[in-house]
PDB file of N, CA and C in Angstrom:
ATOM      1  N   UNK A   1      53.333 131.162  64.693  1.00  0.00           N
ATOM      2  CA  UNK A   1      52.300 130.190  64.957  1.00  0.00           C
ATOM      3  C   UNK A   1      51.926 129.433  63.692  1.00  0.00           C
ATOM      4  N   UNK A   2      51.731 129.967  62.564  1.00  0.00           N
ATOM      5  CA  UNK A   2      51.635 129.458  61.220  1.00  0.00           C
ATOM      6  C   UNK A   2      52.638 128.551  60.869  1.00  0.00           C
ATOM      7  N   UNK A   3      53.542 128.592  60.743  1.00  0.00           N
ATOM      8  CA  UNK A   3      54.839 128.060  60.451  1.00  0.00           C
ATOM      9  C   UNK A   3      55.037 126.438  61.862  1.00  0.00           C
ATOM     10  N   UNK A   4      54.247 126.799  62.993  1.00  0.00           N
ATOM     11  CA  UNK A   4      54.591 125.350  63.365  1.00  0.00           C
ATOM     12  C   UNK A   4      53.635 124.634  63.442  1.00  0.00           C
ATOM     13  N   UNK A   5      52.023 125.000  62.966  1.00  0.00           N
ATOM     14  CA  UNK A   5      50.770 124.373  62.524  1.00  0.00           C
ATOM     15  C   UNK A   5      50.996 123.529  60.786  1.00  0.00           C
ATOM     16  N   UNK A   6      51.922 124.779  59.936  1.00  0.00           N
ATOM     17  CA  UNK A   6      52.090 123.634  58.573  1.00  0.00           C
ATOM     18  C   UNK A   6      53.102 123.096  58.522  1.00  0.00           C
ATOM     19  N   UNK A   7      54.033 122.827  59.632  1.00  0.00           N
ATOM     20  CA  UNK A   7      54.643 121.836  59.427  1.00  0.00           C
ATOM     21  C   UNK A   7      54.773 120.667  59.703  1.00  0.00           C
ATOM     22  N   UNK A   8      53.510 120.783  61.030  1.00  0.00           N
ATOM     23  CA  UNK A   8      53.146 119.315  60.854  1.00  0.00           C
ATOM     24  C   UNK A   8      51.619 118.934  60.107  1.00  0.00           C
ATOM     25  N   UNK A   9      51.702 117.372  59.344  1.00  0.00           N
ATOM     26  CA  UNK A   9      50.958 117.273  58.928  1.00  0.00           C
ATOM     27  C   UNK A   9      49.352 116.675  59.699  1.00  0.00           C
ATOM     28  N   UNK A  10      49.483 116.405  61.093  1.00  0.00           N
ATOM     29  CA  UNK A  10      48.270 116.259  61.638  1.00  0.00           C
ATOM     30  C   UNK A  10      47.439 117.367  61.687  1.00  0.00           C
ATOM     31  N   UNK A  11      47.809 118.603  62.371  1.00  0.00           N
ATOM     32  CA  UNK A  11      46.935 120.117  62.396  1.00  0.00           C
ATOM     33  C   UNK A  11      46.422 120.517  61.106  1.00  0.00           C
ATOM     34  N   UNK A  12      47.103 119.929  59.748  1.00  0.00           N
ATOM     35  CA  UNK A  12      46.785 120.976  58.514  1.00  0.00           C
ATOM     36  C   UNK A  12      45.930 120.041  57.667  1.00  0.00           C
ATOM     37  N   UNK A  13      45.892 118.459  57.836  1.00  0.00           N
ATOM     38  CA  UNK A  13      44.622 117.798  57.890  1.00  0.00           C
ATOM     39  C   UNK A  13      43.588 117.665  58.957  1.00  0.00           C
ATOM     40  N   UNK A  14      43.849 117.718  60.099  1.00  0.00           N
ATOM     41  CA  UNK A  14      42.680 118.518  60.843  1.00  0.00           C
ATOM     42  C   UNK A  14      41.646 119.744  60.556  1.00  0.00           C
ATOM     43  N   UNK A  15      42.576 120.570  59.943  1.00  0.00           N
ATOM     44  CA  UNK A  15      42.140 121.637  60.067  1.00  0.00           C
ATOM     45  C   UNK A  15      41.129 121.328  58.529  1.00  0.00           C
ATOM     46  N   UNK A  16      41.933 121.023  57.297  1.00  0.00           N
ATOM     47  CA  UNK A  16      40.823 120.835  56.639  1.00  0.00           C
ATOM     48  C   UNK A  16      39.986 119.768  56.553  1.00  0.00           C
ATOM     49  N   UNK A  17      40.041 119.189  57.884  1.00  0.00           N
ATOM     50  CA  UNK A  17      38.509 117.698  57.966  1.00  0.00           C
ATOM     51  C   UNK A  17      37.315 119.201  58.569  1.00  0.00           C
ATOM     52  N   UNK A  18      38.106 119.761  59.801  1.00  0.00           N
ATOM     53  CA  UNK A  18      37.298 120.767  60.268  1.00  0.00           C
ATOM     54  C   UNK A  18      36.109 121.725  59.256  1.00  0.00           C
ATOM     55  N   UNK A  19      37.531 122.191  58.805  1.00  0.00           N
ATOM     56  CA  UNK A  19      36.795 123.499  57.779  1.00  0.00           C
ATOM     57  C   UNK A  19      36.294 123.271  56.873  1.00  0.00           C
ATOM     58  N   UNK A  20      36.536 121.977  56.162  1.00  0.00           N
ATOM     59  CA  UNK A  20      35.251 120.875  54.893  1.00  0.00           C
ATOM     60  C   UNK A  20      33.895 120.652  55.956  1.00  0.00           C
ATOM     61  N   UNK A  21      34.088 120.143  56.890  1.00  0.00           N
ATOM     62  CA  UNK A  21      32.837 120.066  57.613  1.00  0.00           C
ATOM     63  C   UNK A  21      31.836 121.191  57.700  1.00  0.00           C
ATOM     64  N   UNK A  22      32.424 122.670  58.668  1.00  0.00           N
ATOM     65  CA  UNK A  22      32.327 123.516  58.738  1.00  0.00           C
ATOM     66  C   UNK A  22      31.137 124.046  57.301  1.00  0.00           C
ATOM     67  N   UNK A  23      31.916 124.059  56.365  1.00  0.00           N
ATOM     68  CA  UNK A  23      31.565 124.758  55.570  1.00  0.00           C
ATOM     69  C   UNK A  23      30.496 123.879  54.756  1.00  0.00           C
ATOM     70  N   UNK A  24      30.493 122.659  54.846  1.00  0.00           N
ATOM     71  CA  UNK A  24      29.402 121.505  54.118  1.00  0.00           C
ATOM     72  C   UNK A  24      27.951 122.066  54.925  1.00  0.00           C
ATOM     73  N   UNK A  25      28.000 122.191  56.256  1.00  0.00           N
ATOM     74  CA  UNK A  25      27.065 122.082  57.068  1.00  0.00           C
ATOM     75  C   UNK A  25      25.962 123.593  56.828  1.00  0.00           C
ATOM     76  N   UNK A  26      24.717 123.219  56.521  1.00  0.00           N
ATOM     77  CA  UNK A  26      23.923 124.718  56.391  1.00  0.00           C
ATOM     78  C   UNK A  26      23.939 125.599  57.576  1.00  0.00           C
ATOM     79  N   UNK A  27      24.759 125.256  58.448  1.00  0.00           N
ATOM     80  CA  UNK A  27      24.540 126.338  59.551  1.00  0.00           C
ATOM     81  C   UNK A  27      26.067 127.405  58.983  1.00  0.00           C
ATOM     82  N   UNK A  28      26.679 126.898  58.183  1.00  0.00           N
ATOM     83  CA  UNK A  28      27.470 127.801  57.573  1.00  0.00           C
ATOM     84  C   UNK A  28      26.677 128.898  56.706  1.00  0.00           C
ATOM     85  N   UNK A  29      26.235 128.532  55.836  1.00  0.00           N
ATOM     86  CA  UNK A  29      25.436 129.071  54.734  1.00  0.00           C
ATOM     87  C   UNK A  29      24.395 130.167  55.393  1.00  0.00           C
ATOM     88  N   UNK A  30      23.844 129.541  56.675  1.00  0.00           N
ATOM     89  CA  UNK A  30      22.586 131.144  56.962  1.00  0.00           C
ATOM     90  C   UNK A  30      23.620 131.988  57.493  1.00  0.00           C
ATOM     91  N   UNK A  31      24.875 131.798  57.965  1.00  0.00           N
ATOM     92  CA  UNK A  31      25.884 132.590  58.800  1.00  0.00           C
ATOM     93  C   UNK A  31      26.915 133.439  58.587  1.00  0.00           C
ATOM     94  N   UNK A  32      27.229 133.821  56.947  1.00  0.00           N
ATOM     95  CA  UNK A  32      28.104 134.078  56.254  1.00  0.00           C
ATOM     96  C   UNK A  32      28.630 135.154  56.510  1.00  0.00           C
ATOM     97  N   UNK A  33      28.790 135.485  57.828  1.00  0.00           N
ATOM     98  CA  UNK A  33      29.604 136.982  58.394  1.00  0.00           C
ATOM     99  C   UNK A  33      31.139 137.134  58.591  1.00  0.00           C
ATOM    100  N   UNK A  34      31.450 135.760  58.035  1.00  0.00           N
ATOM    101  CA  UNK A  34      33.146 135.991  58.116  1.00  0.00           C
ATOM    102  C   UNK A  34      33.277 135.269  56.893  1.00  0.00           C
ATOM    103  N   UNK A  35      34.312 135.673  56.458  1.00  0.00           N
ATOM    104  CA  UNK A  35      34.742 134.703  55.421  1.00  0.00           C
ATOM    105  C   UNK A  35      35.260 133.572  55.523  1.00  0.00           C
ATOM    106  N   UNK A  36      35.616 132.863  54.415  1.00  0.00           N
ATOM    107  CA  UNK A  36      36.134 131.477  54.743  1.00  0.00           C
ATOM    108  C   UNK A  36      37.829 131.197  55.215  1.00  0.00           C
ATOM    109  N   UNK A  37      38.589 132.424  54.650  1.00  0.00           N
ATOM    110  CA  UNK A  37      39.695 132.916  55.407  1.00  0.00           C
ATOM    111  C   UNK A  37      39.818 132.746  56.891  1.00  0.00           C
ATOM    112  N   UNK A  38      38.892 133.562  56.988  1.00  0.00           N
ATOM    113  CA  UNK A  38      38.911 133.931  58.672  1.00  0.00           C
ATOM    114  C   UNK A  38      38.401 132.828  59.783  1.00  0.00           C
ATOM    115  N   UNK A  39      37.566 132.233  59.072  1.00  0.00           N
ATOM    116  CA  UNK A  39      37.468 130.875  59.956  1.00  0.00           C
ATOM    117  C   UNK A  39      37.982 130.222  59.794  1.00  0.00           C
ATOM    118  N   UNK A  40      39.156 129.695  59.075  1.00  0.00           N
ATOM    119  CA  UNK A  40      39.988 128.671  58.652  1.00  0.00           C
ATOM    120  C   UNK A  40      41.077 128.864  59.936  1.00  0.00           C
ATOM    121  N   UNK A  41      41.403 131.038  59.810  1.00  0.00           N
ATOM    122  CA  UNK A  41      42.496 131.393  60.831  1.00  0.00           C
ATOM    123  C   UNK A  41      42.270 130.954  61.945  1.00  0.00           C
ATOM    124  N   UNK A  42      40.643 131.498  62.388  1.00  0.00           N
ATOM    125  CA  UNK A  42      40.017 130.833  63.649  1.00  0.00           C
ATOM    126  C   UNK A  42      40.364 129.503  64.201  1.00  0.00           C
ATOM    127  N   UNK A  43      40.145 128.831  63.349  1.00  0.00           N
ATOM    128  CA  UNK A  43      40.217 126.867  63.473  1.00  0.00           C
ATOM    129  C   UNK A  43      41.425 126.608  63.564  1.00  0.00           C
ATOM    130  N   UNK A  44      42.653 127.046  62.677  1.00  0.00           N
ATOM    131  CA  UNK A  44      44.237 126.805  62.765  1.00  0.00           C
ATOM    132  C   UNK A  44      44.680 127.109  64.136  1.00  0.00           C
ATOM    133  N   UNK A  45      43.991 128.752  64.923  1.00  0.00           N
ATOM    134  CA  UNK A  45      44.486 129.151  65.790  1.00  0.00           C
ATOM    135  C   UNK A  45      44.624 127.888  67.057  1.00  0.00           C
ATOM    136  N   UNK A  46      42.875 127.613  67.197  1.00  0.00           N
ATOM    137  CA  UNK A  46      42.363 126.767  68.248  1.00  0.00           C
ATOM    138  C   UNK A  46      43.365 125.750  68.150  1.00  0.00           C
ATOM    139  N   UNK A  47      43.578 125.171  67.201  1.00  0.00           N
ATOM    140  CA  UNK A  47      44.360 123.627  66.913  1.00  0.00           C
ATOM    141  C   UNK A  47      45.925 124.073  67.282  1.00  0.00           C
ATOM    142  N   UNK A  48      46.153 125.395  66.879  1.00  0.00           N
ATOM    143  CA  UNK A  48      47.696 125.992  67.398  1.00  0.00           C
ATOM    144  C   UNK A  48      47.882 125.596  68.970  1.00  0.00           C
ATOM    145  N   UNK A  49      46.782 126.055  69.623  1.00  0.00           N
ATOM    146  CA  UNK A  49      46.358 126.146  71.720  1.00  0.00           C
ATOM    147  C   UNK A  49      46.306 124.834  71.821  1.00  0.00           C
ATOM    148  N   UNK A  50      45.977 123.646  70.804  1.00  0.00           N
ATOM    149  CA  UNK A  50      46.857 121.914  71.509  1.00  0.00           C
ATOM    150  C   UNK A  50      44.943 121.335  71.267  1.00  0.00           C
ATOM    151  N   UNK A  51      44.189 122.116  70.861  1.00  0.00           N
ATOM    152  CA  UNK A  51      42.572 121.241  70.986  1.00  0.00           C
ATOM    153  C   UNK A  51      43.024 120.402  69.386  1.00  0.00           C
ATOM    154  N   UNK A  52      42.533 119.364  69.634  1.00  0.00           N
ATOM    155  CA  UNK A  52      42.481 117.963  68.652  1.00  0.00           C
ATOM    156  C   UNK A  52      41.147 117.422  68.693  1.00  0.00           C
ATOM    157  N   UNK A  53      40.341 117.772  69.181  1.00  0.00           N
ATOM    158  CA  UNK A  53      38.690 117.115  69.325  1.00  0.00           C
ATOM    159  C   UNK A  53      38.274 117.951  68.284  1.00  0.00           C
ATOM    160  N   UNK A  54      37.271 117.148  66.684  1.00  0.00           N
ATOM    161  CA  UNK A  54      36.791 117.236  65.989  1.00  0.00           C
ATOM    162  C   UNK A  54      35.750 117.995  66.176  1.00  0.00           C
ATOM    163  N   UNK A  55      34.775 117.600  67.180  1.00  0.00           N
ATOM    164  CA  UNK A  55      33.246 118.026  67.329  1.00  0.00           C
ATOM    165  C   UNK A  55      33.595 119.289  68.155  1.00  0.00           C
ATOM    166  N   UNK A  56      35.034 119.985  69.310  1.00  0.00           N
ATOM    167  CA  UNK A  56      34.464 120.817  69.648  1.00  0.00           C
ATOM    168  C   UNK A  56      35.517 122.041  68.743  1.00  0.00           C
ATOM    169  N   UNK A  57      36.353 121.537  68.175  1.00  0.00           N
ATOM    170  CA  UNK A  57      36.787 122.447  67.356  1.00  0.00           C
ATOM    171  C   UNK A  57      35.297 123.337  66.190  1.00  0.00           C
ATOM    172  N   UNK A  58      34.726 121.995  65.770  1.00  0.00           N
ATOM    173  CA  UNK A  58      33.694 122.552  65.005  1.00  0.00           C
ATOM    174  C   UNK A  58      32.731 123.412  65.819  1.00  0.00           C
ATOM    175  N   UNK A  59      32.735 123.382  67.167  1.00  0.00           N
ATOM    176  CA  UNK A  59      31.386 123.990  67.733  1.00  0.00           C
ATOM    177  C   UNK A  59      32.091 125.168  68.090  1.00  0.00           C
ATOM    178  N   UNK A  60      33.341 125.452  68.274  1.00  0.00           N
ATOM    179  CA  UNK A  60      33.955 126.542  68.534  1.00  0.00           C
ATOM    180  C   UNK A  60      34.350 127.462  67.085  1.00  0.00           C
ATOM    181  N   UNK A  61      34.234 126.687  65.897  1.00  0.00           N
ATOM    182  CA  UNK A  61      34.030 127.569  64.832  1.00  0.00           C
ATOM    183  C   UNK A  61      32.626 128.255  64.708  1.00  0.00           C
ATOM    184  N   UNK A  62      31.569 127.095  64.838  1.00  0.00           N
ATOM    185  CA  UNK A  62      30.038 127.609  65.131  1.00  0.00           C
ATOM    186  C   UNK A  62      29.718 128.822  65.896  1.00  0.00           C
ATOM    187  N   UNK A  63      30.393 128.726  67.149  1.00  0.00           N
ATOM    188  CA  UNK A  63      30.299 130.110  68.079  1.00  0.00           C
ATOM    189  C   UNK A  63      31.140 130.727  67.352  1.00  0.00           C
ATOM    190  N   UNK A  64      31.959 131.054  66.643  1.00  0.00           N
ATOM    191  CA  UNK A  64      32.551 132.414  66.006  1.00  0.00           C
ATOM    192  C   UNK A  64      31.712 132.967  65.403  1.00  0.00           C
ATOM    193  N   UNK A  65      31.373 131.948  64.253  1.00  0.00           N
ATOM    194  CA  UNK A  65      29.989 132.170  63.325  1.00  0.00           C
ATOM    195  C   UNK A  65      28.768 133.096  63.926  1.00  0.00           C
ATOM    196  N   UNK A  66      28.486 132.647  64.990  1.00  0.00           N
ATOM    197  CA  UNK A  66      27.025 133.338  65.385  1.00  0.00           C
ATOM    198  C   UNK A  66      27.561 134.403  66.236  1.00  0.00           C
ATOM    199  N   UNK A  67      29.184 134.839  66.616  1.00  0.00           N
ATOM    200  CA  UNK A  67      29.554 135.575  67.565  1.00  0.00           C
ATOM    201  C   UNK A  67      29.233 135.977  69.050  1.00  0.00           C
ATOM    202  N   UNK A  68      29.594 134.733  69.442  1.00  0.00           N
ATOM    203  CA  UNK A  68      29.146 133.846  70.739  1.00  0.00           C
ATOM    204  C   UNK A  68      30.482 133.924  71.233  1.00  0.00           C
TER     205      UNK A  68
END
């Protein structure tokens, strides 16, 4: 799954518009129960399953965050 997310270059700038967002936003900061690893895996995964929407990729990192 790794291997066909970095080879293309739309998912692996997605992923870091996502996870710069993600992590800019203070709802990261009160939430710090995973690392930044693990939500990155999280976010790569989702974008692996074919989601390309910005806002719900981010809200589906959010629910990891609060473990939702």
């Amino acid at each position: 799954m790794r291997d066909a997310v970095s080879n293309d270059p739309v998912p692996v700038s997605l992923l870091r518009r996502v996870l710069d967002e993600v992590l800019a936003d203070e709802r990261f900061a009160d939430r710090r129960r995973i690392s930044t690893v693990v939500l990155a895996e999280y976010i790569q995964t989702q974008i692996a399953t074919g989601e390309r929407d910005i806002d719900r990729l981010k809200a589906a990192a959010f629910r990891r965050l609060t473990g939702a």
